[in-house]
C-alpha atoms as a PDB file:
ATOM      1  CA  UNK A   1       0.000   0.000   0.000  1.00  0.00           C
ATOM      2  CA  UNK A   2       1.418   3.566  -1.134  1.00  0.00           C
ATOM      3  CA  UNK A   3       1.857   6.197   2.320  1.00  0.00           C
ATOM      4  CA  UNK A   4       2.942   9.473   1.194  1.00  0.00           C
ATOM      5  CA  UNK A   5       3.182  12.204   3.539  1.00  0.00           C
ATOM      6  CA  UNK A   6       0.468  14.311   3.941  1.00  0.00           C
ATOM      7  CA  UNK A   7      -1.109  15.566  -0.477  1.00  0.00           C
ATOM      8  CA  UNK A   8      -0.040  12.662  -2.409  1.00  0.00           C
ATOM      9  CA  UNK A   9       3.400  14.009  -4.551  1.00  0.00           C
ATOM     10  CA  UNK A  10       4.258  10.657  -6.577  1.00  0.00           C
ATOM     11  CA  UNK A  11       2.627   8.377  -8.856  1.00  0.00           C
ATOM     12  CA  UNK A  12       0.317   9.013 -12.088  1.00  0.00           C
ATOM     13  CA  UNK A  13      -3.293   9.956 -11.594  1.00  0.00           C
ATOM     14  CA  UNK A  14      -5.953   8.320 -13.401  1.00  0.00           C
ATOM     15  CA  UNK A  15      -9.095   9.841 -14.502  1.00  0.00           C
ATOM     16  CA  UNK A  16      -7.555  13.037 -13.718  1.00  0.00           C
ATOM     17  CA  UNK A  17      -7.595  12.173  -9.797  1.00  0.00           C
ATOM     18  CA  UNK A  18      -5.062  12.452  -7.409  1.00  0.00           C
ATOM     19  CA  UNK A  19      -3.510   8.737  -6.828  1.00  0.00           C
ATOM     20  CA  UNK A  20      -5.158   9.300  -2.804  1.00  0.00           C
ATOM     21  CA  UNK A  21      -8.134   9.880  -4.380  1.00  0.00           C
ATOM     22  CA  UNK A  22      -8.284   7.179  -6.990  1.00  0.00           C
ATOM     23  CA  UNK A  23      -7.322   4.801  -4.420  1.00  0.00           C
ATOM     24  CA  UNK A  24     -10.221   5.937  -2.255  1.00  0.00           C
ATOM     25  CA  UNK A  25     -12.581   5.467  -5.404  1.00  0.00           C
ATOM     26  CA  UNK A  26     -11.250   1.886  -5.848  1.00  0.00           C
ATOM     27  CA  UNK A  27     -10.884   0.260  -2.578  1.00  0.00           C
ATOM     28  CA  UNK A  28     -12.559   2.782  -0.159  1.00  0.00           C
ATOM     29  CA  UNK A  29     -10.513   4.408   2.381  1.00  0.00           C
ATOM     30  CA  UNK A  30      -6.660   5.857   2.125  1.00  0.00           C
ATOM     31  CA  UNK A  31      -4.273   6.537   4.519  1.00  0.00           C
ATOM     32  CA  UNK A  32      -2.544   9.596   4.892  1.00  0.00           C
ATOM     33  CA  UNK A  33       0.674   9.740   6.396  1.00  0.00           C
ATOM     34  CA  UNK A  34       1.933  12.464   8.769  1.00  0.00           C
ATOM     35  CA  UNK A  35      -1.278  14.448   7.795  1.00  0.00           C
ATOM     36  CA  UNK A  36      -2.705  15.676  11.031  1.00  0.00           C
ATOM     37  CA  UNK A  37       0.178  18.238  13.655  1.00  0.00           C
ATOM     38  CA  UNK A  38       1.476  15.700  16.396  1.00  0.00           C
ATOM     39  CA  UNK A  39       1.917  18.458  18.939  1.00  0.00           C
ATOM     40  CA  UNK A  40      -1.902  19.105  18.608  1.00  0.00           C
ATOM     41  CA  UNK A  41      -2.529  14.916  19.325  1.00  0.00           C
ATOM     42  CA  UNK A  42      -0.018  15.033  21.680  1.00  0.00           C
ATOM     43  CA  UNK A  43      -2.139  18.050  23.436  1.00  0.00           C
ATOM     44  CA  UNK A  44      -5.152  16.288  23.439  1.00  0.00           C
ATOM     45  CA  UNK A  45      -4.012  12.752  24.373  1.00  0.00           C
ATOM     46  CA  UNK A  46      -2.751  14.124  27.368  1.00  0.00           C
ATOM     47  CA  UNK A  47      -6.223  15.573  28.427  1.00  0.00           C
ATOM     48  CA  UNK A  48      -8.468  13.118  26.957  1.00  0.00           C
ATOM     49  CA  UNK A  49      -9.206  11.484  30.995  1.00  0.00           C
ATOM     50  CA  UNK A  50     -10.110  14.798  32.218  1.00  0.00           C
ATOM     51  CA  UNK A  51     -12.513  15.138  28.844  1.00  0.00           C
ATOM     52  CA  UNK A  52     -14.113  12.142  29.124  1.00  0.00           C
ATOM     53  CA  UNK A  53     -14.872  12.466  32.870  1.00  0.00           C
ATOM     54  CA  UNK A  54     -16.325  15.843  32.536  1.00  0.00           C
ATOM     55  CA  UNK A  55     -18.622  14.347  30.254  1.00  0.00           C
ATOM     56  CA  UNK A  56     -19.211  11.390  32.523  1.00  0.00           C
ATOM     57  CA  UNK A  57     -19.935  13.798  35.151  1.00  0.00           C
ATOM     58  CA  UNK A  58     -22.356  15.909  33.076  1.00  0.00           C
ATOM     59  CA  UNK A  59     -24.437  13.076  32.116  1.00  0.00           C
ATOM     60  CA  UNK A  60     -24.336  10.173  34.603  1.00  0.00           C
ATOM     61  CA  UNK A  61     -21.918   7.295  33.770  1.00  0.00           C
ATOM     62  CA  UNK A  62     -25.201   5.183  34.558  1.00  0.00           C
ATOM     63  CA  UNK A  63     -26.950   6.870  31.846  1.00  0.00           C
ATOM     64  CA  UNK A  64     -24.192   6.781  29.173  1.00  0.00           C
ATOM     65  CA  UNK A  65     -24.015   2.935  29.695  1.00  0.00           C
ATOM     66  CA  UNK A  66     -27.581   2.546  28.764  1.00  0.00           C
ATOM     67  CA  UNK A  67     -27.550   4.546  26.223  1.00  0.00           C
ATOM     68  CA  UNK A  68     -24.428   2.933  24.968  1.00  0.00           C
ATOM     69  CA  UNK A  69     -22.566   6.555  24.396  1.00  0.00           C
ATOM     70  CA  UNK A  70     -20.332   5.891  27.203  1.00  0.00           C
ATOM     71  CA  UNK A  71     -16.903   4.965  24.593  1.00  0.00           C
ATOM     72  CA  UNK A  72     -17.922   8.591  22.817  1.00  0.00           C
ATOM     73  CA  UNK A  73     -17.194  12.068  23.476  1.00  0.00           C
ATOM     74  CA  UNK A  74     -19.872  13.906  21.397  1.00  0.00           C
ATOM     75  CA  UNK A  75     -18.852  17.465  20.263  1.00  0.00           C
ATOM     76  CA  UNK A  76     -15.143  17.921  21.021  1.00  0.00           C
ATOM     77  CA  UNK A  77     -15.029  21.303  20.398  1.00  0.00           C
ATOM     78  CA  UNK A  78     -17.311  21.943  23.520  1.00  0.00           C
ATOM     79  CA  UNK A  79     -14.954  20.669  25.359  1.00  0.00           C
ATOM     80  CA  UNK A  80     -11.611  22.444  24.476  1.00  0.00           C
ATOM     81  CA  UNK A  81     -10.633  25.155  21.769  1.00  0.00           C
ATOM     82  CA  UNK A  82      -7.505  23.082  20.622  1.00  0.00           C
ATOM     83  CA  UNK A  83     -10.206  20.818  18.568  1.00  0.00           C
ATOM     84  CA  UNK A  84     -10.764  24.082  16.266  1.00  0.00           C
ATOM     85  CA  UNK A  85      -7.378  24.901  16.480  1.00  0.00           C
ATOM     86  CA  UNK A  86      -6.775  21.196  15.068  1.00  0.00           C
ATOM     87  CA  UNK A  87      -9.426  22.178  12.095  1.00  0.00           C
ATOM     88  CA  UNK A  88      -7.241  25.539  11.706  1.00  0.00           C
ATOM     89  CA  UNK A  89      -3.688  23.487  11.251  1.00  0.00           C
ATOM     90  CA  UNK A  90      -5.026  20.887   9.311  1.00  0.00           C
ATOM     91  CA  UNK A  91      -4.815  22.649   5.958  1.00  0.00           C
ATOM     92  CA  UNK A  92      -4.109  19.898   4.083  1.00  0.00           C
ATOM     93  CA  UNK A  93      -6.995  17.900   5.510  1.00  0.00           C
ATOM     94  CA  UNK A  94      -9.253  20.726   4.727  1.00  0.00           C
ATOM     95  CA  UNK A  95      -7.704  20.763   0.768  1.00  0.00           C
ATOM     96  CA  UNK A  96      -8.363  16.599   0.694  1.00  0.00           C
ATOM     97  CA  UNK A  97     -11.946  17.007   1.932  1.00  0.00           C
ATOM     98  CA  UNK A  98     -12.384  19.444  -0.735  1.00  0.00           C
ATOM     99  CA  UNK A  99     -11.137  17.420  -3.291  1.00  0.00           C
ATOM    100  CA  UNK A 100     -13.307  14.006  -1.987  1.00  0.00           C
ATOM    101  CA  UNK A 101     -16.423  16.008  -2.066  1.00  0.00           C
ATOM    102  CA  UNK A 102     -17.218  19.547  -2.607  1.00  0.00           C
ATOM    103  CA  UNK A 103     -15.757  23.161  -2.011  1.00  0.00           C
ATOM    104  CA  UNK A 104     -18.591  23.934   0.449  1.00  0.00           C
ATOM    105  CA  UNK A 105     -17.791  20.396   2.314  1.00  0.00           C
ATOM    106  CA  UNK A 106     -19.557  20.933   5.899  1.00  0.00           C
ATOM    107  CA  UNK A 107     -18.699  18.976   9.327  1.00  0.00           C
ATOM    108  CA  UNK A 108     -21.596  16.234  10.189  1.00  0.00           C
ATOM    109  CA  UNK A 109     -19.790  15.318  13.388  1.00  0.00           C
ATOM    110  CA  UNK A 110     -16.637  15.643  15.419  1.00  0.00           C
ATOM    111  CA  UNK A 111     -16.294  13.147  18.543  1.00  0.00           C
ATOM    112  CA  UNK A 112     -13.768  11.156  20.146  1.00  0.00           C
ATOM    113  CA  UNK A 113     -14.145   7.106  20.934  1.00  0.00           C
ATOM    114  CA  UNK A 114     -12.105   4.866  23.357  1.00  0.00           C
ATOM    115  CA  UNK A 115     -11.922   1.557  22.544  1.00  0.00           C
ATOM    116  CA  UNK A 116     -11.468   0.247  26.408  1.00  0.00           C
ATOM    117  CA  UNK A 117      -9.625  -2.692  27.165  1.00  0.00           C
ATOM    118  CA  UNK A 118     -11.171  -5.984  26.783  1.00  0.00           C
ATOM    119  CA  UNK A 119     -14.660  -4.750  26.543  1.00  0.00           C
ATOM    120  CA  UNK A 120     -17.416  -4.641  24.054  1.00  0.00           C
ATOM    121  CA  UNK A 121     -20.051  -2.081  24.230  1.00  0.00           C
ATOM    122  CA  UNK A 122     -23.503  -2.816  22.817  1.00  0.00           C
ATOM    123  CA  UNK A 123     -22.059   0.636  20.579  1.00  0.00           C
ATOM    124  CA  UNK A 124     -22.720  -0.054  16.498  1.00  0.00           C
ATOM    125  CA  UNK A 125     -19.265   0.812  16.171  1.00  0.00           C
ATOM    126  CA  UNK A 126     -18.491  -2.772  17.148  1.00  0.00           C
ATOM    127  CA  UNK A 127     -20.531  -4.411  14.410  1.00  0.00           C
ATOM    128  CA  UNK A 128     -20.150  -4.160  10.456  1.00  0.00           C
ATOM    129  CA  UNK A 129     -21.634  -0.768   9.650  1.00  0.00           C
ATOM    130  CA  UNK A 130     -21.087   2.007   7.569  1.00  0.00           C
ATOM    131  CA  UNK A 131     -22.076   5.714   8.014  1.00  0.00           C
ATOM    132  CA  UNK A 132     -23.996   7.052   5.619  1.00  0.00           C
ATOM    133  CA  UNK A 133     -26.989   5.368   3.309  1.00  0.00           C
ATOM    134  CA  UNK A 134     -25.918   3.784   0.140  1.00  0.00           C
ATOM    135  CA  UNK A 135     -26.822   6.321  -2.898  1.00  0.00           C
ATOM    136  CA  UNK A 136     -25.050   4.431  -5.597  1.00  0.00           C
ATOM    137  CA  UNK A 137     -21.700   2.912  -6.439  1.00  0.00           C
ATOM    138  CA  UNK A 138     -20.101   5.980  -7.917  1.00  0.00           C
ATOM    139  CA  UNK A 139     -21.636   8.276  -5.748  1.00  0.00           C
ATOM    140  CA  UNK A 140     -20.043   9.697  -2.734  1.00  0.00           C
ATOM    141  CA  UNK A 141     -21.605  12.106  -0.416  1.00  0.00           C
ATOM    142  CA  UNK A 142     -19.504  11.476   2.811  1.00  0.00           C
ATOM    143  CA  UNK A 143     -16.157  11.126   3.908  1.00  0.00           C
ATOM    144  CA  UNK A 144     -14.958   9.629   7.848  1.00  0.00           C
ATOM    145  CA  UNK A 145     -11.611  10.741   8.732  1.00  0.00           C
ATOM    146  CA  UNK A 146     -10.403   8.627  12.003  1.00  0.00           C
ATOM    147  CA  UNK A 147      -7.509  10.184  13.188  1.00  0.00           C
ATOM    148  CA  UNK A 148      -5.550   7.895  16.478  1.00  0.00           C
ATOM    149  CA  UNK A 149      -4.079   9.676  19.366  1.00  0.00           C
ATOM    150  CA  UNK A 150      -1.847   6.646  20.140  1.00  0.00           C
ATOM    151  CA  UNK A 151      -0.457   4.292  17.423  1.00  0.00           C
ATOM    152  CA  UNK A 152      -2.834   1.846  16.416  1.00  0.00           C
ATOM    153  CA  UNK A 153      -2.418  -1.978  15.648  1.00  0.00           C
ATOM    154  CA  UNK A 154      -4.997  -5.065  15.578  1.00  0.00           C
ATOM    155  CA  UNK A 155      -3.942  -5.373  19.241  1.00  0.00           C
ATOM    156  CA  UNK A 156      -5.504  -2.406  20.715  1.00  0.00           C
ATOM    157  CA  UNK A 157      -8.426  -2.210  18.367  1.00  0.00           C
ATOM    158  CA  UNK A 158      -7.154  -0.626  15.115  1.00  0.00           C
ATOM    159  CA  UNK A 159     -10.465  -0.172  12.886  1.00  0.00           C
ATOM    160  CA  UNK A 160     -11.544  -3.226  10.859  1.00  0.00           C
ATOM    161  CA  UNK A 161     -12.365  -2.289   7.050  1.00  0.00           C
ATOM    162  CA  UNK A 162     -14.121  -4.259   4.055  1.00  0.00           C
ATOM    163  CA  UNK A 163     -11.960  -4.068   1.113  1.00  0.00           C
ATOM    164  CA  UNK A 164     -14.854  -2.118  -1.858  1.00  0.00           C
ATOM    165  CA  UNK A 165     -17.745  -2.122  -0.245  1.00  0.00           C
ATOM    166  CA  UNK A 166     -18.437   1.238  -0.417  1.00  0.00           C
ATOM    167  CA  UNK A 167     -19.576   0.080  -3.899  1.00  0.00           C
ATOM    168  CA  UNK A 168     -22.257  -2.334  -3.430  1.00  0.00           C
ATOM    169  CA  UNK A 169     -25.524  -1.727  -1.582  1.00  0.00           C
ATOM    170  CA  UNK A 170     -25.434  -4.837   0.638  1.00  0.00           C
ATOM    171  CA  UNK A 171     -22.865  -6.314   3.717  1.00  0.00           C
ATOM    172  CA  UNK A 172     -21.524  -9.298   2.011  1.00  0.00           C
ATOM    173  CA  UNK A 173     -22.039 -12.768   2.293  1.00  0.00           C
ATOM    174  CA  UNK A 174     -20.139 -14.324   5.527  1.00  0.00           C
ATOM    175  CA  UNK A 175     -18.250 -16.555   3.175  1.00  0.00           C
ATOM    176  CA  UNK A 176     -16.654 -13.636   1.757  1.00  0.00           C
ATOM    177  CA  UNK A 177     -15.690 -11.333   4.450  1.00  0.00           C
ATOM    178  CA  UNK A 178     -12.388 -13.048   5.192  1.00  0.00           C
ATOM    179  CA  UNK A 179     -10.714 -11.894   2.320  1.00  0.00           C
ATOM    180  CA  UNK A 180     -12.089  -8.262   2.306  1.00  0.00           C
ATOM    181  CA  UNK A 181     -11.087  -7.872   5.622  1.00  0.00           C
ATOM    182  CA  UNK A 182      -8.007  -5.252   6.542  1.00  0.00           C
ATOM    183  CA  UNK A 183      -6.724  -3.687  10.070  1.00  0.00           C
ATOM    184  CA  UNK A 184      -4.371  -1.023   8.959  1.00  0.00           C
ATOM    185  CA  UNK A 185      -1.835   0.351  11.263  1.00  0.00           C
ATOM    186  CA  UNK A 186      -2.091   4.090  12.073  1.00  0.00           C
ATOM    187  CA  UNK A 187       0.958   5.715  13.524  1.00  0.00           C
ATOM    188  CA  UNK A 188       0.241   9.525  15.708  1.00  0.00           C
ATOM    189  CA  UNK A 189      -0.221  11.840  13.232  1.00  0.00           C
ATOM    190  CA  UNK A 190      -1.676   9.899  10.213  1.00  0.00           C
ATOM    191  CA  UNK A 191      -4.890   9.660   9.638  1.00  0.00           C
ATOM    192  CA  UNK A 192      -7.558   7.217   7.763  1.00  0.00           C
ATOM    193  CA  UNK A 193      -9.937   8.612   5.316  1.00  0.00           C
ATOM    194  CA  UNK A 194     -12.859   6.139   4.586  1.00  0.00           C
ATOM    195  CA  UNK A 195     -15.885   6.263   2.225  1.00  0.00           C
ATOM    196  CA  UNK A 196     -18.053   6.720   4.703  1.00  0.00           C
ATOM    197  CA  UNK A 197     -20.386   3.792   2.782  1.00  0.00           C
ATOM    198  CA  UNK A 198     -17.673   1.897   3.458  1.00  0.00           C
ATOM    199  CA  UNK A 199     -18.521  -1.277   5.861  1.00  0.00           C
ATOM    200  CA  UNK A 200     -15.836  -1.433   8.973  1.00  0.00           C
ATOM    201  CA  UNK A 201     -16.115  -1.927  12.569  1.00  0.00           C
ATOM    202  CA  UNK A 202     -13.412  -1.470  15.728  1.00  0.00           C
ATOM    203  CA  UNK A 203     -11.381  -3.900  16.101  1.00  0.00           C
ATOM    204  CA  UNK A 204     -10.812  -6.063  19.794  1.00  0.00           C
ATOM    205  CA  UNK A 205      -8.371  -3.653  22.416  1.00  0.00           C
ATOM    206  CA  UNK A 206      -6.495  -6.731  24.371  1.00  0.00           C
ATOM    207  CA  UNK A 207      -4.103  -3.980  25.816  1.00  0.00           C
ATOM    208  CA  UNK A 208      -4.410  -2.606  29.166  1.00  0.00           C
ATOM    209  CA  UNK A 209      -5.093   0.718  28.027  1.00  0.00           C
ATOM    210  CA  UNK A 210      -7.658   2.598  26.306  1.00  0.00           C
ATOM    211  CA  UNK A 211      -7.705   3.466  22.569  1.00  0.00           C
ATOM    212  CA  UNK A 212      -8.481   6.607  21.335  1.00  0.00           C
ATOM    213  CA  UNK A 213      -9.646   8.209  17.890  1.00  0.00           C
ATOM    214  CA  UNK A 214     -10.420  11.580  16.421  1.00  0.00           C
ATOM    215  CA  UNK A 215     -13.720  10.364  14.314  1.00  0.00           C
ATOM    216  CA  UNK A 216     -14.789  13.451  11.894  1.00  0.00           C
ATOM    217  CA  UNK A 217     -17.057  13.064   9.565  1.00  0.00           C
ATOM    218  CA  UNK A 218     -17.523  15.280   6.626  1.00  0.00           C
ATOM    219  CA  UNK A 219     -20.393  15.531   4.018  1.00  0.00           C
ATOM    220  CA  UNK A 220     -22.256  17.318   1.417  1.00  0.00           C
ATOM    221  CA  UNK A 221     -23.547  20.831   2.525  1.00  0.00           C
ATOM    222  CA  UNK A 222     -27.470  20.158   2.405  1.00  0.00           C
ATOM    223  CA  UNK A 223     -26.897  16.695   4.896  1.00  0.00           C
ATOM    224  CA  UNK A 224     -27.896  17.371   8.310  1.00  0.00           C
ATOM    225  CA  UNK A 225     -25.175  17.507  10.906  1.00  0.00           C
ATOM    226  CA  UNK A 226     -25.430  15.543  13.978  1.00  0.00           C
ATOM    227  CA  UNK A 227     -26.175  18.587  16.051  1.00  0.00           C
ATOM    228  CA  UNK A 228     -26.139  21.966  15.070  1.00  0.00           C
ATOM    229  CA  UNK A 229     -22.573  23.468  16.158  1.00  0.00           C
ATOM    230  CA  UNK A 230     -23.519  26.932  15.875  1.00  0.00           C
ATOM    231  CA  UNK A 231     -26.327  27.111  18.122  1.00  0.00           C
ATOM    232  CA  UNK A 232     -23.713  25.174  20.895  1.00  0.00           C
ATOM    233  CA  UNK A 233     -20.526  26.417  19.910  1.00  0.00           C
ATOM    234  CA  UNK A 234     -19.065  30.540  19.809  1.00  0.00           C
ATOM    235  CA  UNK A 235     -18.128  29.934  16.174  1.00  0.00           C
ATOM    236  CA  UNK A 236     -18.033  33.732  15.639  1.00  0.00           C
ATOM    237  CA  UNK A 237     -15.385  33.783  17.106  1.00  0.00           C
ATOM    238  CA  UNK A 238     -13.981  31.352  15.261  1.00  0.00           C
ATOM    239  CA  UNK A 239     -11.714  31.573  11.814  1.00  0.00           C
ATOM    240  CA  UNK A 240     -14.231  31.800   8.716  1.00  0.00           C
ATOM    241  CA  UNK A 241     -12.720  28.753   7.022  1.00  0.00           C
ATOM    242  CA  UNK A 242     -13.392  26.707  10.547  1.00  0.00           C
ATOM    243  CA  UNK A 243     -16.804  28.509  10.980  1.00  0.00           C
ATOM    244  CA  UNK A 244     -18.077  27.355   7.173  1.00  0.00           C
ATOM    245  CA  UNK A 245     -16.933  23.582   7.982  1.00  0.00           C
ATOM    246  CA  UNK A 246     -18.952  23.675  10.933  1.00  0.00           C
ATOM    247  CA  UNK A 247     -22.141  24.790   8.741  1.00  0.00           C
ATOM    248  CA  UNK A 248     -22.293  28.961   9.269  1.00  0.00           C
ATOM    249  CA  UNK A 249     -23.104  28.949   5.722  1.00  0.00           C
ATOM    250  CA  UNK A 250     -25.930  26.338   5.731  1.00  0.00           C
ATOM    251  CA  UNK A 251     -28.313  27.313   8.969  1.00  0.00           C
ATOM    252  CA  UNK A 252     -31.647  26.985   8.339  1.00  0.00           C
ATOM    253  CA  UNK A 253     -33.588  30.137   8.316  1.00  0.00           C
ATOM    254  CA  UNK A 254     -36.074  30.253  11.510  1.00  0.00           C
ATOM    255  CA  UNK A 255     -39.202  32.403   9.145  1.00  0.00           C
ATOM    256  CA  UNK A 256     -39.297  34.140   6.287  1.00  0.00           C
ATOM    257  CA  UNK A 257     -38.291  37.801   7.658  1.00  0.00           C
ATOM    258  CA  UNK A 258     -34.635  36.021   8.140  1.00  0.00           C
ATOM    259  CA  UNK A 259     -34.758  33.959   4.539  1.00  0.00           C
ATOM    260  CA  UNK A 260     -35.832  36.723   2.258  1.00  0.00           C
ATOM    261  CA  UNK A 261     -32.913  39.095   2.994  1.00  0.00           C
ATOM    262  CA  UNK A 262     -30.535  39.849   0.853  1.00  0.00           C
ATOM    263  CA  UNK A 263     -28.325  36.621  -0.341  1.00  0.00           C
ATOM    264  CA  UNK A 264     -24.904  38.202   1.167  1.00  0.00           C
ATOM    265  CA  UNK A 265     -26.889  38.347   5.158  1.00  0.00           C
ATOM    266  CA  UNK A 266     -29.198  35.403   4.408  1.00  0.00           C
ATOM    267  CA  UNK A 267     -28.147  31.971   6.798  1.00  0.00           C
ATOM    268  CA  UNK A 268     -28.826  29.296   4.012  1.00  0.00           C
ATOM    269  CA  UNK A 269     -26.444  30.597   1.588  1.00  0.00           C
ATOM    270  CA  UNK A 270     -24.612  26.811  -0.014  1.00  0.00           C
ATOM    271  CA  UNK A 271     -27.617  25.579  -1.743  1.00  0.00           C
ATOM    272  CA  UNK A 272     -27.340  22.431  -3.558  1.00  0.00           C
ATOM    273  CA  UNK A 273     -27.201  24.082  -6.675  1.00  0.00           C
ATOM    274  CA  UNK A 274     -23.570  25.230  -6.060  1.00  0.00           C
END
């Protein structure tokens, strides 16, 4: 498998893609290799306990359990500016989302999961899924980027993908999952970019420590995020490239006196005719 640092630089495109992309197109996901800052990881890795237990405090560990939510930290940026400042760093990731889906690519979700040790959740992220409905083989209207703040390897959990399936409408047959089955190994700093049609699961942590991953997922502008990060988050304060991703320019007009305004100060401004 080709790792390049970071925008692919070597190889010959086909179809006018970039090889990353192409290789996306063909077998589903890509890795990209020293994509994402390490100091920013590094950052965040080292708070990640105190993240997860102000969550746990703000919502009952009992009541995360049942609702099997307690491996996920919903919303990162509500929980510490350096997950913007990650979006603001990550130019390159920015450029590749681009490039995989639109200019006016929004944010459908940004969350952490930890993978404990030696435990499996009732959470779908253990089973064969994928993350967005199946439009079409050749169509693509969502991208996951999973992005590990410690190494990852098939023995603390690295995430489980089906080879191509991103281009068929149904899981496979069980006879066939064998040999469409890959763990790839994610160093600090890399990142996996997956179809988000693509079938994969998390794989078994038989460490004794947690694993951890950046999950964003990124999508067409008219999808609906998985909450709505400008009522929750001060994104005016934010940089206007990191205030688009998270969907400034596609909020949904509350009556008519705010929708028939000029286009320049109206909220739904990427419609999907752009």
């Amino acid at each position: 498998m080709e790792r390049v640092d970071g925008l692919i630089e070597s190889g010959t495109p086909r179809n006018g893609e970039p090889i990353w992309l192409d290789h996306l197109s063909d077998e589903g996901f890509w890795i990209a290799k020293g994509l994402i800052p390490t100091r920013l990881l590094a950052e965040i890795a080292e708070n990640c306990d105190d993240y997860y237990r102000r969550d746990h405090q703000r919502f009952g560990v009992d009541f995360l359990t049942e609702l099997n939510e307690i491996e996920h930290l919903r919303n990162a940026p509500e929980y510490d500016y350096i997950f913007v400042r990650l979006l603001m760093e990550s130019v390159k990731l920015d450029e590749m989302m681009v490039e995989a889906l639109h200019r006016n690519v929004i944010i459908h979700n940004y969350n952490l999961i930890r993978l404990m040790p030696g435990s499996r959740s009732k959470m779908l992220g253990h089973e064969w899924h994928r993350d967005v409905f199946f439009f079409g083989p050749q169509i693509r209207t969502a991208v996951n980027v999973l992005i590990p703040l410690q190494d990852t390897t098939c023995k603390n959990g690295a995430t489980e993908i089906l080879l191509g399936t991103h281009k068929h409408k149904d899981l496979p047959d069980n006879k066939l999952l064998p040999s469409l089955i890959i763990q790839p190994e994610l160093s600090v700093g890399d990142a996996l970019i997956l179809d988000a049609s693509t079938f994969h699961k998390a794989g078994d942590n038989s460490t004794s420590t947690p694993r951890t991953i950046i999950s964003l997922k990124y999508t067409l502008s008219f999808f609906t995020q998985q909450y709505d990060f400008c009522r929750c988050l001060p994104v005016e304060e934010y940089p206007g490239s990191v205030r688009d991703r998270l969907g400034y320019q596609v909020r949904v007009p509350e009556n008519l006196e705010q929708f028939r305004v000029p286009r320049e100060l109206r909220r739904y401004k990427w419609s999907i005719r752009e």
